[in-house]
C-alpha atoms as a PDB file:
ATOM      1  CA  UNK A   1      16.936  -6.229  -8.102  1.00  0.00           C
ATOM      2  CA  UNK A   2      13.553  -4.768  -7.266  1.00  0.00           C
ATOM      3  CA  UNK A   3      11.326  -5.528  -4.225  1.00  0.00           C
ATOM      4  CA  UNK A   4       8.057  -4.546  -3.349  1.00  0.00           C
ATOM      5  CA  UNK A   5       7.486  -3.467   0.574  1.00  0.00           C
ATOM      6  CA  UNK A   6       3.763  -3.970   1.660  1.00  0.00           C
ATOM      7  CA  UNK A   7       2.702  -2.493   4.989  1.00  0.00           C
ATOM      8  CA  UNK A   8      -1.020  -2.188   6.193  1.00  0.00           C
ATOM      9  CA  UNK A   9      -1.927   0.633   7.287  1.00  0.00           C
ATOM     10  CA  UNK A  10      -2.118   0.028  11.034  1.00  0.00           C
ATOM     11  CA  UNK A  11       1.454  -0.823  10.851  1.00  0.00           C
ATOM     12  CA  UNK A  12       2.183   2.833   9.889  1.00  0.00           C
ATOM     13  CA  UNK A  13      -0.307   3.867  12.769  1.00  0.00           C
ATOM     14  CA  UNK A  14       1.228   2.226  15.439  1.00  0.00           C
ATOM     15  CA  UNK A  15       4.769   3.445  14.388  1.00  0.00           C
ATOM     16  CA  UNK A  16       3.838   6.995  14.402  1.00  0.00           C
ATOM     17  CA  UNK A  17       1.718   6.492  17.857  1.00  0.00           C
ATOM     18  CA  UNK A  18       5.141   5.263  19.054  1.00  0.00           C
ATOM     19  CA  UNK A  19       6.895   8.331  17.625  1.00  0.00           C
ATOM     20  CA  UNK A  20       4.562  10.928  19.403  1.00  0.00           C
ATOM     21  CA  UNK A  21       4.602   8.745  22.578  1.00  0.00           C
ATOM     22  CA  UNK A  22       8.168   9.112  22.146  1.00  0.00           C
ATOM     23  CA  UNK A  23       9.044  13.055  21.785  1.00  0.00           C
ATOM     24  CA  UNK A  24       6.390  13.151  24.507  1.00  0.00           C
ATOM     25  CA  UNK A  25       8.020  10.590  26.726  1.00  0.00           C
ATOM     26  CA  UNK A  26      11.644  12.571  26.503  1.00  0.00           C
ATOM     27  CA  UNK A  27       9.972  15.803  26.728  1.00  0.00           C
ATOM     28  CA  UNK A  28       8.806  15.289  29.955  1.00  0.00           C
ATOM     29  CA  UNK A  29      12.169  13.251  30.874  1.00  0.00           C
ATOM     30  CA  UNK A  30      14.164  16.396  29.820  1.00  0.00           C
ATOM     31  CA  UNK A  31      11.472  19.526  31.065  1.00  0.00           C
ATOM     32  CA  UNK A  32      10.443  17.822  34.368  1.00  0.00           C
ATOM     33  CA  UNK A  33      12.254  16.595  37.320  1.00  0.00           C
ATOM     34  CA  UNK A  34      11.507  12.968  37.678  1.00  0.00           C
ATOM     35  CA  UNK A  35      12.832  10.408  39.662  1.00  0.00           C
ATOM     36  CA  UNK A  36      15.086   7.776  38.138  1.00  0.00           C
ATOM     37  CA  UNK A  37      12.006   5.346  38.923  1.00  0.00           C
ATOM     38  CA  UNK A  38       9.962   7.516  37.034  1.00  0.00           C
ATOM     39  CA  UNK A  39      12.366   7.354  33.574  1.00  0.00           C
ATOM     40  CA  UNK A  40      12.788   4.218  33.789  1.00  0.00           C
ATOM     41  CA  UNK A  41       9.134   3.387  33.955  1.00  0.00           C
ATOM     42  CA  UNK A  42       8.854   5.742  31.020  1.00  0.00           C
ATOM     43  CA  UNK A  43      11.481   4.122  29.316  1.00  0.00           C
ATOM     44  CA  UNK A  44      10.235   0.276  30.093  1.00  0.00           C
ATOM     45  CA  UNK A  45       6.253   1.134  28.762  1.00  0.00           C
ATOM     46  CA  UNK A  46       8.150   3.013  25.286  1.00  0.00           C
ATOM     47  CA  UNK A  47      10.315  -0.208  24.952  1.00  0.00           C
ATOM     48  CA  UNK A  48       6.835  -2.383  25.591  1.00  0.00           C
ATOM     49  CA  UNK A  49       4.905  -0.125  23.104  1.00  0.00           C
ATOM     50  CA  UNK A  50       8.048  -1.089  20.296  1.00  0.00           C
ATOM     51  CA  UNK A  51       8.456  -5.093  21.004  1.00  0.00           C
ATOM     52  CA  UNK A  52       4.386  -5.367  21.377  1.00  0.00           C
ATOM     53  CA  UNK A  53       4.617  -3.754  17.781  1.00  0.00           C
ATOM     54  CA  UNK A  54       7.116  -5.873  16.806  1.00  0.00           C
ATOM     55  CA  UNK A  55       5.662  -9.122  17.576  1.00  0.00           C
ATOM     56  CA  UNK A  56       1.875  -7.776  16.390  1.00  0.00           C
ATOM     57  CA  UNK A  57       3.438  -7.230  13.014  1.00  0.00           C
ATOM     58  CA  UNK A  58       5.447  -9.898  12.635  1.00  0.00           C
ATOM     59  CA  UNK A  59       2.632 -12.451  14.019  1.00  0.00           C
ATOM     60  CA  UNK A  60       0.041 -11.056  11.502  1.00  0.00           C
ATOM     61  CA  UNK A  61       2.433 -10.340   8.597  1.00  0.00           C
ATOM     62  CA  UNK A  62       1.843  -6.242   8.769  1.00  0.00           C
ATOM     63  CA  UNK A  63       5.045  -5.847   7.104  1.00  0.00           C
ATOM     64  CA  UNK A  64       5.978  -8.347   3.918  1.00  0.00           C
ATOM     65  CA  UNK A  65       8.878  -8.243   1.446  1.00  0.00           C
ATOM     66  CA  UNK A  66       8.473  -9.965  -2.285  1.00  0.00           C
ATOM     67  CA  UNK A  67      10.011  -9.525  -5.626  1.00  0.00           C
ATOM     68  CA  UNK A  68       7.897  -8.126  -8.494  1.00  0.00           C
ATOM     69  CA  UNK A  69       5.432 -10.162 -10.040  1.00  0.00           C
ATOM     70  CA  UNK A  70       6.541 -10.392 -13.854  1.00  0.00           C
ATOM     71  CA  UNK A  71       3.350 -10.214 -16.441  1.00  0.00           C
ATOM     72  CA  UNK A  72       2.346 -13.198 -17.655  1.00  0.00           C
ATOM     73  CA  UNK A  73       3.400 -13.889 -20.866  1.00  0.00           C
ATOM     74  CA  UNK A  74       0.135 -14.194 -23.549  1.00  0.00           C
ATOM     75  CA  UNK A  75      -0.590 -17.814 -25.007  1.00  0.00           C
ATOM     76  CA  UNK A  76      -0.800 -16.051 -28.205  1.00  0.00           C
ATOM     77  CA  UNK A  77       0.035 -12.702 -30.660  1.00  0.00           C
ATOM     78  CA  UNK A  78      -1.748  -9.745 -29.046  1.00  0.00           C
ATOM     79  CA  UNK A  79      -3.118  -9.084 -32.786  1.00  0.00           C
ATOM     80  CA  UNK A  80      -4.280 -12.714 -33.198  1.00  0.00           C
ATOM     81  CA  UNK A  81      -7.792 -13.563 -32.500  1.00  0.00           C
ATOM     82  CA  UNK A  82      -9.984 -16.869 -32.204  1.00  0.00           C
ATOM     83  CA  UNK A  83     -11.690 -18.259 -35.045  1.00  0.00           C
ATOM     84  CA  UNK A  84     -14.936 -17.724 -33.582  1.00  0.00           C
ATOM     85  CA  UNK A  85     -14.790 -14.332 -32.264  1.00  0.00           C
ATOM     86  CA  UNK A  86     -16.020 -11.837 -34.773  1.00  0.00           C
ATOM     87  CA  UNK A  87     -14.973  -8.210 -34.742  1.00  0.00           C
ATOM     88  CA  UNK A  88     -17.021  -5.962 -32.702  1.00  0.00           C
ATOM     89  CA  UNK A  89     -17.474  -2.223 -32.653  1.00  0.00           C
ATOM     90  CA  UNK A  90     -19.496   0.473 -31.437  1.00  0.00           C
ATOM     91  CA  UNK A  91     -22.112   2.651 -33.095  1.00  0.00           C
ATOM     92  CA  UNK A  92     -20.178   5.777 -32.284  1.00  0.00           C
ATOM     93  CA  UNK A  93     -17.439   4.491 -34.979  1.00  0.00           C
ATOM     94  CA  UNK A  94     -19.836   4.656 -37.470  1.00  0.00           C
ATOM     95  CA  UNK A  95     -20.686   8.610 -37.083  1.00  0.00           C
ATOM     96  CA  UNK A  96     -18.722  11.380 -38.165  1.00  0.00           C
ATOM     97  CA  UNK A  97     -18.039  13.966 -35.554  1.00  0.00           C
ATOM     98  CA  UNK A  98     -19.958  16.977 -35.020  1.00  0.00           C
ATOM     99  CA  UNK A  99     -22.114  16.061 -38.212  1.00  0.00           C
ATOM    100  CA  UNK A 100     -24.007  12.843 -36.907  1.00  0.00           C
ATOM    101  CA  UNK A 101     -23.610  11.965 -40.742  1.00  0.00           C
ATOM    102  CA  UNK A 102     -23.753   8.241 -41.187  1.00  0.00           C
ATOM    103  CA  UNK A 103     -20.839   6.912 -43.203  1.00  0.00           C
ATOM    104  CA  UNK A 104     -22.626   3.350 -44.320  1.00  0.00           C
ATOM    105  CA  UNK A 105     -25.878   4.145 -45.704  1.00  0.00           C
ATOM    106  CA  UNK A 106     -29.106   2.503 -44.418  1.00  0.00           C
END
């Protein structure tokens, strides 16, 4: 079974926003000495960033799953044609190449 996965672009923005905000965020948890107030904070606005994205993409549809469309299936032969429509070509069919010899004569 086949499905097709359409994201908008802004969805993929925000999610890599989140990741930089993220190797940033434990970066400076892991390099710096900060309180245990300070990670947390850290930690609650990363976890805000994610369920505000969440709830954006969901409300708007960002992110939608759906099966293949199958082709519609022609009314008729692909060779047949109406009665009234005649046949139709262009006045480059009716030149030999490289010659610009006509091959129906005037």
């Amino acid at each position: 079974m086949h499905i097709h996965l359409r994201i908008h672009r802004w969805v993929v923005w925000w999610f890599y926003i989140g990741l930089v905000c993220g190797v940033v965020a434990l970066a400076n948890i892991f390099s710096r000495n900060l309180t245990r107030s300070q990670e947390d904070i850290v930690l609650i606005l990363g976890v805000i960033h994610w369920v505000l994205g969440g709830l954006v993409c969901y409300s708007f549809d960002g992110i939608k799953i759906q099966s293949p469309k199958s082709a519609p299936k022609p009314d008729r032969p692909a060779n047949a044609r109406p009665k009234d429509e005649k046949e139709w070509h262009p006045a480059s069919d009716f030149l030999q190449p490289g010659w610009r010899k006509r091959l129906l004569t005037r």
